[in-house]
C-alpha atoms as a PDB file:
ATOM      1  CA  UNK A   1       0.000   0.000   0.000  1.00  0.00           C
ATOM      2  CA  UNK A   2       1.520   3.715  -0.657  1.00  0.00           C
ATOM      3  CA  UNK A   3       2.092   6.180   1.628  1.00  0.00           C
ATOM      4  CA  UNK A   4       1.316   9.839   0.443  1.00  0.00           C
ATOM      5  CA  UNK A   5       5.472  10.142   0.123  1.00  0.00           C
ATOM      6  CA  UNK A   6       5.456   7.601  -2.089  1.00  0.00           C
ATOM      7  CA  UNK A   7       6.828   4.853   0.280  1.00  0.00           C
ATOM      8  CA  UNK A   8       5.059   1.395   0.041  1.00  0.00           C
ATOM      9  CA  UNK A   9       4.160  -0.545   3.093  1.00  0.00           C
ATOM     10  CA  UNK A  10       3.384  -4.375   2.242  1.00  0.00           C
ATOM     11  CA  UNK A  11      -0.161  -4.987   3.535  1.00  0.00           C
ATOM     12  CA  UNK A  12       0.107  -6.302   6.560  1.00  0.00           C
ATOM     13  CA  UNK A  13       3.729  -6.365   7.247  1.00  0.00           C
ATOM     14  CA  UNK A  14       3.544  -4.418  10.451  1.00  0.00           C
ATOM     15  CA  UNK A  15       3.714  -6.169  13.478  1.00  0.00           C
ATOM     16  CA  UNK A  16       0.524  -6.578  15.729  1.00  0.00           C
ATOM     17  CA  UNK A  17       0.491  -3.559  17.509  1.00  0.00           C
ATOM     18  CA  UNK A  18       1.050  -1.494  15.051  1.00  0.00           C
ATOM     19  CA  UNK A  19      -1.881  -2.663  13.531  1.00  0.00           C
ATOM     20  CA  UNK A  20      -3.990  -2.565  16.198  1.00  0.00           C
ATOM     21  CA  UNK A  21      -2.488   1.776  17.282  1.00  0.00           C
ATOM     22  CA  UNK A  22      -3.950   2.070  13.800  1.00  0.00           C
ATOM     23  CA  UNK A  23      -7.291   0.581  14.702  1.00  0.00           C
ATOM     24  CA  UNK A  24      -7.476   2.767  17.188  1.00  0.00           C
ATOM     25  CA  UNK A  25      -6.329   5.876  14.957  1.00  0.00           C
ATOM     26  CA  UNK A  26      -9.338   4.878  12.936  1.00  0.00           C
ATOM     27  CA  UNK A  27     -12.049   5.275  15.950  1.00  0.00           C
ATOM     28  CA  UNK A  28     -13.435   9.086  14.814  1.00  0.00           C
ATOM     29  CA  UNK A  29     -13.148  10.117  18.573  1.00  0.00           C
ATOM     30  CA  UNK A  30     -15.311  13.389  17.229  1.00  0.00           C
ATOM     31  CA  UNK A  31     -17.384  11.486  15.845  1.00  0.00           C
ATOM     32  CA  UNK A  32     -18.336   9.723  18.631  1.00  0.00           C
ATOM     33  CA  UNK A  33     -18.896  12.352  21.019  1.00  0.00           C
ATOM     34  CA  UNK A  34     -21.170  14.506  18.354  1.00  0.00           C
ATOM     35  CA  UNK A  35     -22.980  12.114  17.234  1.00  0.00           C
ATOM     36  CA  UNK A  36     -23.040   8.708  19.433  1.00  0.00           C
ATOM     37  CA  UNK A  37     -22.769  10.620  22.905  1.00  0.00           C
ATOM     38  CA  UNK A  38     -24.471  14.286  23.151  1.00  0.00           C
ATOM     39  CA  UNK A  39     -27.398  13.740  20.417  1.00  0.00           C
ATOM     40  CA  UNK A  40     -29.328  10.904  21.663  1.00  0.00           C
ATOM     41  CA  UNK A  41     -28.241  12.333  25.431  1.00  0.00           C
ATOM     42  CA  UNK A  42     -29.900  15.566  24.023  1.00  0.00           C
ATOM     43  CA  UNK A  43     -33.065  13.507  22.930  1.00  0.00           C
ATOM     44  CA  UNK A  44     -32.935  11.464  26.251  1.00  0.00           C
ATOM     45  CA  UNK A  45     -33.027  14.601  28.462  1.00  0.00           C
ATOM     46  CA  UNK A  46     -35.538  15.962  26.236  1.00  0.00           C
ATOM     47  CA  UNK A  47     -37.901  12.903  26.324  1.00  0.00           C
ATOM     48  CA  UNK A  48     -37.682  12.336  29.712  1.00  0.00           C
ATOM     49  CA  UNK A  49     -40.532  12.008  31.871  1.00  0.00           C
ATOM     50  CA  UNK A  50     -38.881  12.659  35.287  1.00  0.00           C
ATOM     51  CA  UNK A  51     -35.928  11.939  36.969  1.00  0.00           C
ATOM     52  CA  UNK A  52     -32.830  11.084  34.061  1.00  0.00           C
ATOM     53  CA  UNK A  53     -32.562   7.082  33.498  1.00  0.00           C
ATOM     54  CA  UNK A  54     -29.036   7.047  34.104  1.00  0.00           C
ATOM     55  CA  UNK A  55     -28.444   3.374  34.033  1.00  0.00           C
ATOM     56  CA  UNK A  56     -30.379   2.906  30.591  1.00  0.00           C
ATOM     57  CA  UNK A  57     -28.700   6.074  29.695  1.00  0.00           C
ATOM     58  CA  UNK A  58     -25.010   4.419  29.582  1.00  0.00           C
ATOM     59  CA  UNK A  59     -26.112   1.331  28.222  1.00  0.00           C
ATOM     60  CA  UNK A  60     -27.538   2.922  25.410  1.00  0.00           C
ATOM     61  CA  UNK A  61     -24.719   5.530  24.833  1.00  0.00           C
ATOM     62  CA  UNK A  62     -22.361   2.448  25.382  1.00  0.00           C
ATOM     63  CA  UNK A  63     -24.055   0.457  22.379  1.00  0.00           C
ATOM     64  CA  UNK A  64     -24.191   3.847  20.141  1.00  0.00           C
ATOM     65  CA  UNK A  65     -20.554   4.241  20.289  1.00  0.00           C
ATOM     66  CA  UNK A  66     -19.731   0.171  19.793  1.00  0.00           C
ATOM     67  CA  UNK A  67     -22.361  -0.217  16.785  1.00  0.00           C
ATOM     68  CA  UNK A  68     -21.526   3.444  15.116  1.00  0.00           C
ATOM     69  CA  UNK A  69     -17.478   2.655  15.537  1.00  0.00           C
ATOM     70  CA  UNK A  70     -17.971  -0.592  14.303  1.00  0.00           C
ATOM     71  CA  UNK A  71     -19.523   0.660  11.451  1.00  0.00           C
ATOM     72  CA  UNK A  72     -16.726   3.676  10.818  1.00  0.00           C
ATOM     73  CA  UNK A  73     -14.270   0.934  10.940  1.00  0.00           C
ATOM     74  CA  UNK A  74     -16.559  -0.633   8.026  1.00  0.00           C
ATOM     75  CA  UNK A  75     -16.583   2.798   6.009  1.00  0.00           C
ATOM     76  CA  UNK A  76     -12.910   2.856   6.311  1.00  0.00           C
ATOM     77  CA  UNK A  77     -11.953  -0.670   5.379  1.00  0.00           C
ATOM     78  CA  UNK A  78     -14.313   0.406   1.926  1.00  0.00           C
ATOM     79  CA  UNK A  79     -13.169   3.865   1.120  1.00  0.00           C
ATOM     80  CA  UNK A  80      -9.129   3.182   0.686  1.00  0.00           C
ATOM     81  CA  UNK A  81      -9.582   4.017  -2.405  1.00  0.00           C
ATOM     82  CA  UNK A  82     -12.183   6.971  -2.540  1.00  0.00           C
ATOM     83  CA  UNK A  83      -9.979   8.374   0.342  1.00  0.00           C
ATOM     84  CA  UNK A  84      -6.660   8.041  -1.124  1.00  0.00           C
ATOM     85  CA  UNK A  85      -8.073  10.199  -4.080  1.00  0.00           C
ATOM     86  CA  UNK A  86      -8.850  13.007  -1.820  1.00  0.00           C
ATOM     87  CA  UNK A  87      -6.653  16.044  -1.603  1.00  0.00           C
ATOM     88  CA  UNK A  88      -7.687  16.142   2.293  1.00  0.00           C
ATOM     89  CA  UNK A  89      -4.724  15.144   4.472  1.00  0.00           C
ATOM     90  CA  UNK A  90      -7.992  14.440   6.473  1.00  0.00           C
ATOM     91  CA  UNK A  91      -8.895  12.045   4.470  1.00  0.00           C
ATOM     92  CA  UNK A  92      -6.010  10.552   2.476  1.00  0.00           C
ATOM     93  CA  UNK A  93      -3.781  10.143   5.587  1.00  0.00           C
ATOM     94  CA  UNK A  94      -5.858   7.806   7.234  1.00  0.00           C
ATOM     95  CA  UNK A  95      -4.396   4.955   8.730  1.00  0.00           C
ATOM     96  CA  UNK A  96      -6.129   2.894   6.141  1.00  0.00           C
ATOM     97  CA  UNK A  97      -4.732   4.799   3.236  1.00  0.00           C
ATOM     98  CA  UNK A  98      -1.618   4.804   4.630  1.00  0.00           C
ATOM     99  CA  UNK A  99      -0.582   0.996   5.573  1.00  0.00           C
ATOM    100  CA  UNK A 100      -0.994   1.662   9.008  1.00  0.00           C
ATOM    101  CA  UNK A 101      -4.099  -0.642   9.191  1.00  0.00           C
ATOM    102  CA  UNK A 102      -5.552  -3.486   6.347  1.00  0.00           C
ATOM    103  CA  UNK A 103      -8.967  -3.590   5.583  1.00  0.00           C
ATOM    104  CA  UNK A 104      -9.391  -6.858   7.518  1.00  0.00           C
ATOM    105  CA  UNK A 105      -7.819  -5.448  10.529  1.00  0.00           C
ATOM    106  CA  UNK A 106     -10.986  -2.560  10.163  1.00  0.00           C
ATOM    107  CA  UNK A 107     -13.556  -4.874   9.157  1.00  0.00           C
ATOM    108  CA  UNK A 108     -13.057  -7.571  12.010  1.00  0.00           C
ATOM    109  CA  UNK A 109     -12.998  -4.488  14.715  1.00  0.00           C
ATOM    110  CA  UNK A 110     -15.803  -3.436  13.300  1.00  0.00           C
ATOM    111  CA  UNK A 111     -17.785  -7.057  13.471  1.00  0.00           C
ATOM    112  CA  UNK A 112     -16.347  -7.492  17.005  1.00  0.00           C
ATOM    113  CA  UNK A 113     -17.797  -3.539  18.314  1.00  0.00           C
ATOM    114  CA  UNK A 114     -20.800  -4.562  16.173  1.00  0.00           C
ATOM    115  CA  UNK A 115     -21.623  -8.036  18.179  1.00  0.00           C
ATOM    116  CA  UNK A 116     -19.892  -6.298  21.676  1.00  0.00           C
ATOM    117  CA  UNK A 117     -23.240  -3.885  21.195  1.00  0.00           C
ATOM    118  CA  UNK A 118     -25.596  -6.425  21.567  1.00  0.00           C
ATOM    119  CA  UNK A 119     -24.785  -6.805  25.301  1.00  0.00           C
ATOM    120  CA  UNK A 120     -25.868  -3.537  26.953  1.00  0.00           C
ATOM    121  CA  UNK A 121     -28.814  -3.259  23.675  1.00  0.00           C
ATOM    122  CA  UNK A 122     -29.985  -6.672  25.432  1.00  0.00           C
ATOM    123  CA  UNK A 123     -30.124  -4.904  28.870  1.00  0.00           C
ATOM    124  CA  UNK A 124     -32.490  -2.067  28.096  1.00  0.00           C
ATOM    125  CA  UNK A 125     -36.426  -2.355  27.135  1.00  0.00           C
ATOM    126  CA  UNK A 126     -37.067  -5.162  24.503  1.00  0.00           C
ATOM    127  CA  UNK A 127     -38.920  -2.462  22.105  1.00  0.00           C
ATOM    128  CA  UNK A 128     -35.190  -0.608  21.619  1.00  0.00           C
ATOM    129  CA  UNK A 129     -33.798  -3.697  19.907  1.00  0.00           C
ATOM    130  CA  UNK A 130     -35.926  -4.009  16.426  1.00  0.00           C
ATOM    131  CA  UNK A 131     -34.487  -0.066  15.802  1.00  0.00           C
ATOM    132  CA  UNK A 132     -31.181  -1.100  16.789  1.00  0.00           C
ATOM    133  CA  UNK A 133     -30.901  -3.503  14.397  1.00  0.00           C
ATOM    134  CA  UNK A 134     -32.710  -1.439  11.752  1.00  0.00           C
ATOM    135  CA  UNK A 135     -29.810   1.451  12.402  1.00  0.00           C
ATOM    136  CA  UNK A 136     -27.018  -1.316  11.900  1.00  0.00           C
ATOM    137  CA  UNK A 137     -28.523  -2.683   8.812  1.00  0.00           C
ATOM    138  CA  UNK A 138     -28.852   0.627   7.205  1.00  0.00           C
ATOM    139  CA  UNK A 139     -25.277   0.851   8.196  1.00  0.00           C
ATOM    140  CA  UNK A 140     -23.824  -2.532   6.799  1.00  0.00           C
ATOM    141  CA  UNK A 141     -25.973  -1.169   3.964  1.00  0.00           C
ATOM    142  CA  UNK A 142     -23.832   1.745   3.759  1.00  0.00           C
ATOM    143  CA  UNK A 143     -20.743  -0.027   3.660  1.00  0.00           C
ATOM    144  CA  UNK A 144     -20.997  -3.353   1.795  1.00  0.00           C
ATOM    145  CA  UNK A 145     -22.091  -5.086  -1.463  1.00  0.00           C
ATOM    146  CA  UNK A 146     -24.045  -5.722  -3.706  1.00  0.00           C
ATOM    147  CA  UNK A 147     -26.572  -2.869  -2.241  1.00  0.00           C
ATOM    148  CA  UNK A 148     -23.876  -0.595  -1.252  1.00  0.00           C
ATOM    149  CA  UNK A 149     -25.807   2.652  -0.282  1.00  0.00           C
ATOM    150  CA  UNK A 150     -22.652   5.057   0.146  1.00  0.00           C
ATOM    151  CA  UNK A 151     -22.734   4.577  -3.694  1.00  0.00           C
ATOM    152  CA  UNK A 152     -26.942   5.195  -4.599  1.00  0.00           C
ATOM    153  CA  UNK A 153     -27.818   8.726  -4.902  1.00  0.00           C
ATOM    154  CA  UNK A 154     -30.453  10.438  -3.585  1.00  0.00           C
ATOM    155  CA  UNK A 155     -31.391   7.427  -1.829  1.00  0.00           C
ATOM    156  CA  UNK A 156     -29.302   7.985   1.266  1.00  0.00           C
ATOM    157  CA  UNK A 157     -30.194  11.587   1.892  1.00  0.00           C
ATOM    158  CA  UNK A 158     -34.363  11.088   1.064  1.00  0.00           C
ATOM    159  CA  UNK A 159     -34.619   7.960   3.009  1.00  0.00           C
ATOM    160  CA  UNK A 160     -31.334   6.425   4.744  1.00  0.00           C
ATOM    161  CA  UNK A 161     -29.927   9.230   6.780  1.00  0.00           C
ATOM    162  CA  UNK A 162     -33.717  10.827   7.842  1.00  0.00           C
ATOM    163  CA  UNK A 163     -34.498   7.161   8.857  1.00  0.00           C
ATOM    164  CA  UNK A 164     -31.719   6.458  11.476  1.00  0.00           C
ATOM    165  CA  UNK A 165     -32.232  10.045  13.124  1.00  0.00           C
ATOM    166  CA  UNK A 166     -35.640   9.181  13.693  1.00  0.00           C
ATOM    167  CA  UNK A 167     -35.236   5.661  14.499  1.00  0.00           C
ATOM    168  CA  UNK A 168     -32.889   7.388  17.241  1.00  0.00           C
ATOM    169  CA  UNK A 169     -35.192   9.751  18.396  1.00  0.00           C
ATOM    170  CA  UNK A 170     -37.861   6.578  19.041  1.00  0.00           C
ATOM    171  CA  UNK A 171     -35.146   4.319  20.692  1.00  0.00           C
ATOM    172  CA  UNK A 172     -34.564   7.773  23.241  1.00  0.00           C
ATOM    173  CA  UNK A 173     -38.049   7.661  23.584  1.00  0.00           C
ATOM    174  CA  UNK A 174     -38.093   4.283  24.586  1.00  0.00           C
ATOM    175  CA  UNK A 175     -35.349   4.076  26.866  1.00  0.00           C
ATOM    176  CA  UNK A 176     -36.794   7.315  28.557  1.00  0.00           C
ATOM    177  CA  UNK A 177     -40.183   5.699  28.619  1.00  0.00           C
ATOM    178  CA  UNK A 178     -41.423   9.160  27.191  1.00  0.00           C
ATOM    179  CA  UNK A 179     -44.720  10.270  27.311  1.00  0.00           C
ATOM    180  CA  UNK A 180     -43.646  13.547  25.527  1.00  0.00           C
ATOM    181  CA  UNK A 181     -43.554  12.203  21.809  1.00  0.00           C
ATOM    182  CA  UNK A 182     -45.519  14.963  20.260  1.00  0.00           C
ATOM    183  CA  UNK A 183     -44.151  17.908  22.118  1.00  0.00           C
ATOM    184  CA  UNK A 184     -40.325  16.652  21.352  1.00  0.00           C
ATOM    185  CA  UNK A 185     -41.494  15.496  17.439  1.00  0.00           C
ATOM    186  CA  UNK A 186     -40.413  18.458  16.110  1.00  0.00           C
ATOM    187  CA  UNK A 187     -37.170  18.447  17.218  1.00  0.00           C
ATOM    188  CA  UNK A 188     -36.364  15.218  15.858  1.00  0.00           C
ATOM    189  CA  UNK A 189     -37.803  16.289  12.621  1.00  0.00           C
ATOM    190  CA  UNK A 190     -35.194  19.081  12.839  1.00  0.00           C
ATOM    191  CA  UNK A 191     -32.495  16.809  13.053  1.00  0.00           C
ATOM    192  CA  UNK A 192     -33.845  14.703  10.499  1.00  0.00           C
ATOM    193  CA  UNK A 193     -33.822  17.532   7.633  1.00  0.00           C
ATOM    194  CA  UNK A 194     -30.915  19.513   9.216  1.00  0.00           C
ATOM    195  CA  UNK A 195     -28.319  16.168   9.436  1.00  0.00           C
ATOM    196  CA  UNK A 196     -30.179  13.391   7.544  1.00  0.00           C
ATOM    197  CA  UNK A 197     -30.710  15.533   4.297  1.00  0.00           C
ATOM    198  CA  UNK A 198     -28.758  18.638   4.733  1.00  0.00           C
ATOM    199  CA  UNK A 199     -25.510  17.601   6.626  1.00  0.00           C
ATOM    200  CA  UNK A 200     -25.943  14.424   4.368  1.00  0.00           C
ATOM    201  CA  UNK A 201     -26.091  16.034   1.414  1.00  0.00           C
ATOM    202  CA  UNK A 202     -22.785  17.964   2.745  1.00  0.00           C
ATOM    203  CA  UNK A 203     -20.611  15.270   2.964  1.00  0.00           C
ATOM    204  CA  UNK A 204     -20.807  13.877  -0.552  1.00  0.00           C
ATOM    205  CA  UNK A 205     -20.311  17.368  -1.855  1.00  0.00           C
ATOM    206  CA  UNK A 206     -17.388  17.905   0.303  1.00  0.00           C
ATOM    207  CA  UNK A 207     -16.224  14.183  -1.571  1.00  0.00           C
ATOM    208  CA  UNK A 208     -17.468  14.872  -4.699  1.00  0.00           C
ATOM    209  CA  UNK A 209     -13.964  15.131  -6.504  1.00  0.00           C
ATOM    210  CA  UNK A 210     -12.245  11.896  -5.005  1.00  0.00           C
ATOM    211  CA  UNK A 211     -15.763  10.386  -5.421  1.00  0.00           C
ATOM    212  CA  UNK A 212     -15.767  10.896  -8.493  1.00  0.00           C
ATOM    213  CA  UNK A 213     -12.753  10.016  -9.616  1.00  0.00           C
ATOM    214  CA  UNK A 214     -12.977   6.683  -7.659  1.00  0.00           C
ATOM    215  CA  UNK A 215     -16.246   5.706  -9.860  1.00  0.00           C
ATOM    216  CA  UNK A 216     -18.730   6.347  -6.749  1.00  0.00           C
ATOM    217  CA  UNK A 217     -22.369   7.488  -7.860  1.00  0.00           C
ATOM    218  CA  UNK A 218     -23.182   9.777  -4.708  1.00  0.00           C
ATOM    219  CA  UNK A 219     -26.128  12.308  -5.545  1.00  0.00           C
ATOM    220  CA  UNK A 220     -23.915  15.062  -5.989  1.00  0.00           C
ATOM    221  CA  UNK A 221     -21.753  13.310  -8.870  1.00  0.00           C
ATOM    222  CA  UNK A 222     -24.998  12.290 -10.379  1.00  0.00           C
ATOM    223  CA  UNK A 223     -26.918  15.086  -9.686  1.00  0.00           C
ATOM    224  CA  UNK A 224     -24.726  18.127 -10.419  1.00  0.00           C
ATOM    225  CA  UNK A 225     -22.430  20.508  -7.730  1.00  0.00           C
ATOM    226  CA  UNK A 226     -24.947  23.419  -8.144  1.00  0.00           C
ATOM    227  CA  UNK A 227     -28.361  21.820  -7.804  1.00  0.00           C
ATOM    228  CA  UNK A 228     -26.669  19.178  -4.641  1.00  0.00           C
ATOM    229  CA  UNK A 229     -25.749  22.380  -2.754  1.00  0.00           C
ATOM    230  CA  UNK A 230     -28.446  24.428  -3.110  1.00  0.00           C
ATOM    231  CA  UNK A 231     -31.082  20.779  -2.059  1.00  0.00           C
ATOM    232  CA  UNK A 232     -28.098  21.037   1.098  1.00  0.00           C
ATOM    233  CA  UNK A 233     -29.043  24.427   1.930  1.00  0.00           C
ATOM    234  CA  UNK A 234     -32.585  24.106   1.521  1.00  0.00           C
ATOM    235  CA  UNK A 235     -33.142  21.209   3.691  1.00  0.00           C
ATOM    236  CA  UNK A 236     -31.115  23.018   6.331  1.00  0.00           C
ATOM    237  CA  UNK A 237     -33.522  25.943   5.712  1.00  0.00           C
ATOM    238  CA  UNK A 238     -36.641  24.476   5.799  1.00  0.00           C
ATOM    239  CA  UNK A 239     -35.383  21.978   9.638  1.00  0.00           C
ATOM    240  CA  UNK A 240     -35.621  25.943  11.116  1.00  0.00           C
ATOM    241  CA  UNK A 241     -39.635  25.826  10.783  1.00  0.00           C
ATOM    242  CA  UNK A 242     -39.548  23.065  13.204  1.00  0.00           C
ATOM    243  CA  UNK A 243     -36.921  23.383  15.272  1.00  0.00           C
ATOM    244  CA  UNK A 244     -38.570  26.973  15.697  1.00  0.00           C
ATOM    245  CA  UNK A 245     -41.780  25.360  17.056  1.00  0.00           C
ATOM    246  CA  UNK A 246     -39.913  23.727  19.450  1.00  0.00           C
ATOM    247  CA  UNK A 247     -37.757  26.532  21.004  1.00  0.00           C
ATOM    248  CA  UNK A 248     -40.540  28.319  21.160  1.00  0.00           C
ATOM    249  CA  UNK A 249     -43.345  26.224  22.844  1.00  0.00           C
ATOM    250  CA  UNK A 250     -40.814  23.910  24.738  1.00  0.00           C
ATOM    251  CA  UNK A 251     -37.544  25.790  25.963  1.00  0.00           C
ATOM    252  CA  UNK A 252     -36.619  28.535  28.363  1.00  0.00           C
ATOM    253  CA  UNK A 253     -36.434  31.872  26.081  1.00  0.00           C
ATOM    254  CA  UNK A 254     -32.490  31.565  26.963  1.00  0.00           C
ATOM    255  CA  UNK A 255     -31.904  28.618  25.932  1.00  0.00           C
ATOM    256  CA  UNK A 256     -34.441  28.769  22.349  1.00  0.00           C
ATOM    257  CA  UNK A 257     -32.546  32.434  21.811  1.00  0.00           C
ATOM    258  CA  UNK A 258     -29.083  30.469  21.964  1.00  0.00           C
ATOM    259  CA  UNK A 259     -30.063  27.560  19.572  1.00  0.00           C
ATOM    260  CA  UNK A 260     -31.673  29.597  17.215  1.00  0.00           C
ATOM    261  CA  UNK A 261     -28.808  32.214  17.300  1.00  0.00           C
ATOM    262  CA  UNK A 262     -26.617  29.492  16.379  1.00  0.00           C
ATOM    263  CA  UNK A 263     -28.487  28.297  13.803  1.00  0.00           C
ATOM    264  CA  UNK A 264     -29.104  31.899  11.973  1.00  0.00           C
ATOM    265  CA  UNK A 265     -25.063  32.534  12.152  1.00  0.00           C
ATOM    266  CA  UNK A 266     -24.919  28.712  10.652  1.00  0.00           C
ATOM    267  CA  UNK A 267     -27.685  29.451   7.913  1.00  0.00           C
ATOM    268  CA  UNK A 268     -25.961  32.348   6.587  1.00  0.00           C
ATOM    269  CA  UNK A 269     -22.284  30.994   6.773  1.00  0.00           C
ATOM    270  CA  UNK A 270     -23.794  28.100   4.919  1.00  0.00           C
ATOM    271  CA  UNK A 271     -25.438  30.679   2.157  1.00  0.00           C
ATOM    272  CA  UNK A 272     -22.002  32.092   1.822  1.00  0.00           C
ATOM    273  CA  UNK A 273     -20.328  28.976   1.481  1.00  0.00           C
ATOM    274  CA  UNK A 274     -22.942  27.989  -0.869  1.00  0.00           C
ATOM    275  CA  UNK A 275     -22.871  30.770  -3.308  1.00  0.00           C
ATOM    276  CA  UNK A 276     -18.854  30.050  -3.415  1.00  0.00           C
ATOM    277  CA  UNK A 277     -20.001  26.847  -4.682  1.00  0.00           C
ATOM    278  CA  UNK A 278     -22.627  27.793  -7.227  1.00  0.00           C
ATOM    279  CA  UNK A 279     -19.510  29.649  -8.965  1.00  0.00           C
ATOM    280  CA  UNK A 280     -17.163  27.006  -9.233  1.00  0.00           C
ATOM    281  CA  UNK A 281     -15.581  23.654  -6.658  1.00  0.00           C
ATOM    282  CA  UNK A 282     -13.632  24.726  -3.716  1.00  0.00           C
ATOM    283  CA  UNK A 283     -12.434  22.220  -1.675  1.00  0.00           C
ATOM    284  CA  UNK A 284     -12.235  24.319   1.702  1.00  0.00           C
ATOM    285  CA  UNK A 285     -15.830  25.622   1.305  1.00  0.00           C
ATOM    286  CA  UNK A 286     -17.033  22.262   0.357  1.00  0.00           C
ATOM    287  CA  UNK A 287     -15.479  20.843   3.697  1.00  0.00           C
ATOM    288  CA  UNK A 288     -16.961  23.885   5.689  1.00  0.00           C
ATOM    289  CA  UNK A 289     -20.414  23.375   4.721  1.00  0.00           C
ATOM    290  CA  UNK A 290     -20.030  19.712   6.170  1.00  0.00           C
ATOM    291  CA  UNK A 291     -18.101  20.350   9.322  1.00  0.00           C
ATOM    292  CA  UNK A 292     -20.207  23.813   9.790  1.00  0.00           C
ATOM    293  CA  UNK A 293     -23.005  21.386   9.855  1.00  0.00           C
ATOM    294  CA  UNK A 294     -21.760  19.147  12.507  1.00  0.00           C
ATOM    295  CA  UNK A 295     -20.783  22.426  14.594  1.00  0.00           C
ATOM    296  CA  UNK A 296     -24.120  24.283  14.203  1.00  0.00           C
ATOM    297  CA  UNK A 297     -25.959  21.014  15.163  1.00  0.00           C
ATOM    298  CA  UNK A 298     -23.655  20.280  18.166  1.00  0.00           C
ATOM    299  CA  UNK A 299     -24.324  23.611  19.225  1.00  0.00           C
ATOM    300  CA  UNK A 300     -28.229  23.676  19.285  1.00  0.00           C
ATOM    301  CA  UNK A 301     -27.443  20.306  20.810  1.00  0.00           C
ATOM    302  CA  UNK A 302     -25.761  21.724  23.485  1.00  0.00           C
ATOM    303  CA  UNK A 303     -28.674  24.645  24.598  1.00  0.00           C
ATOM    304  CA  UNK A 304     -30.945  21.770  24.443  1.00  0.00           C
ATOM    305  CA  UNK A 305     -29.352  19.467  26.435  1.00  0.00           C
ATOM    306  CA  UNK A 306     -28.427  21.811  29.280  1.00  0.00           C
ATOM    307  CA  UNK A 307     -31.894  24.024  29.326  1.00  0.00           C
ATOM    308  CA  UNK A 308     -33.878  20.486  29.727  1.00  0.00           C
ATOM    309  CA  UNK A 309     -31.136  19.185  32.654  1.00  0.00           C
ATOM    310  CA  UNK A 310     -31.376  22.290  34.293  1.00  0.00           C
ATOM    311  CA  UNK A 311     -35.729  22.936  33.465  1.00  0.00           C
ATOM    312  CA  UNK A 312     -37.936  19.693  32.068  1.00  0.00           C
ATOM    313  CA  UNK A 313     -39.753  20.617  29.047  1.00  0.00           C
ATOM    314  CA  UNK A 314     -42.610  19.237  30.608  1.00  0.00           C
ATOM    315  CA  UNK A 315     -43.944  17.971  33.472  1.00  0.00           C
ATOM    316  CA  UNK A 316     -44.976  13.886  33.496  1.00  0.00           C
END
């Protein structure tokens, strides 16, 4: 396997550990904490009906991080090549593009964290399992052949993406034995247009060069730069009607003035960003909209999550 220097490292000629420093190079910690650790603990405070289920809590957060790393492990192990196209050091210096890990070493982590997350998902409410294993079919879905969905377009942003936020939402629900599903509803229909469609749109055209040069059909390959970011923005546009329902009829004014200031500064960084785009590829503003996405999010997140610790949304 090449290095970006040029130097060639024989697939798995490194000893053990080695291997195994790269396996652990290749866990996202980011990712994790966005996404497997303060959203559904955002939804879980949210939902709750009383005092926070602590216990359930961890066990669930503990399975989101297992099942989600196993499948970024997955993602790796199939993207060498997409990734070592990319002019991201990001993205082409990954341990997988770079010898420090083989793809088997990635995709039998990612079948271990994948099985390891069926111990605490057997510990909390039966009803939280049939989603679970929903979320990590979409993502072997994702990753693997023939279906392949990292390589349909349109399908993964319409359907995929909006399915396993909501899916989320119901297994927070669940495990908070909510009794708040309508008033919360339209926050987790602002996650699923903001991240499912918008932030998922964002990704692929952040890839859409090294995609396309590795042969991958993502929507914005297929579908054009121009009309992919301006679906992107849109989507993010439209999850404020919602998530502007919520603030306002289920958060303290400080904490719906915070998210929503966050989001407006987002929206119009993302408009920038976006008419860079309509002119011509950028790499950097391509990478912004995606990781803008992830910060905006994250910070609405964040006024949710402590408002509802500090003030329930409702009482049971």
């Amino acid at each position: 396997m090449a290095l970006g220097s040029g130097v060639v490292i024989p697939a798995g000629s490194l000893p053990w550990y080695e291997r195994l420093r790269g396996v652990i190079e290749s866990s996202r910690f980011t990712t994790r904490v966005w996404f497997d650790i303060i959203a559904p603990a955002t939804l879980l405070m949210a939902l709750r009906n009383g005092p926070f289920p602590i216990k359930d809590a961890v066990l669930l957060l503990t399975a989101a991080v297992l099942s989600h790393c196993g499948g970024t492990y997955h993602n790796d192990a199939n993207d060498m090549d997409i990734d070592a196209a990319s002019s991201e050091t990001s993205r082409n210096r990954r341990a997988s593009v770079t010898g420090r890990v083989v793809s088997g070493d990635l995709n039998t982590a990612g079948w271990v964290l994948t099985v390891l997350a069926l111990i605490p998902a057997l510990l909390l409410p039966w009803q939280v399992l049939p989603f679970g294993v929903l979320i990590v079919a979409a993502l072997a879905l994702y990753n693997f052949g023939p279906v392949k969905l990292s390589a349909r377009p349109f399908v993964i942003q319409t359907c995929v993406f909006p399915l396993v936020w909501i899916f989320m939402y119901a297994i927070c629900g669940i495990v908070a034995n909510t009794n708040h599903w309508g008033a919360v509803a339209p926050f987790a229909i602002f996650i699923a247009l903001f991240m499912g469609v918008g932030e998922g749109t964002t990704q692929d055209i952040r890839d859409i060069d090294n995609d396309a040069a590795g042969g991958r059909r993502t929507t914005p390959v297929v579908w054009g730069l121009k009309p992919s970011v301006i679906f992107a923005w849109s989507a993010q546009a439209l999850s404020v009607v919602p998530w502007a329902y919520f603030a306002a009829n289920e958060l303290p004014f400080a904490a719906a003035t915070a998210g929503s200031v966050a989001l407006a500064i987002w929206m119009v960084v993302h408009a920038v960003l976006a008419r860079r785009l309509l002119s011509e590829f950028g790499k950097s503003a391509a990478r912004l909209t995606h990781l803008g996405s992830i910060y905006a999010f994250t910070a609405v997140n964040l006024s949710v999550l402590i408002a509802t610790a500090l003030i329930p949304i409702a009482s049971p």
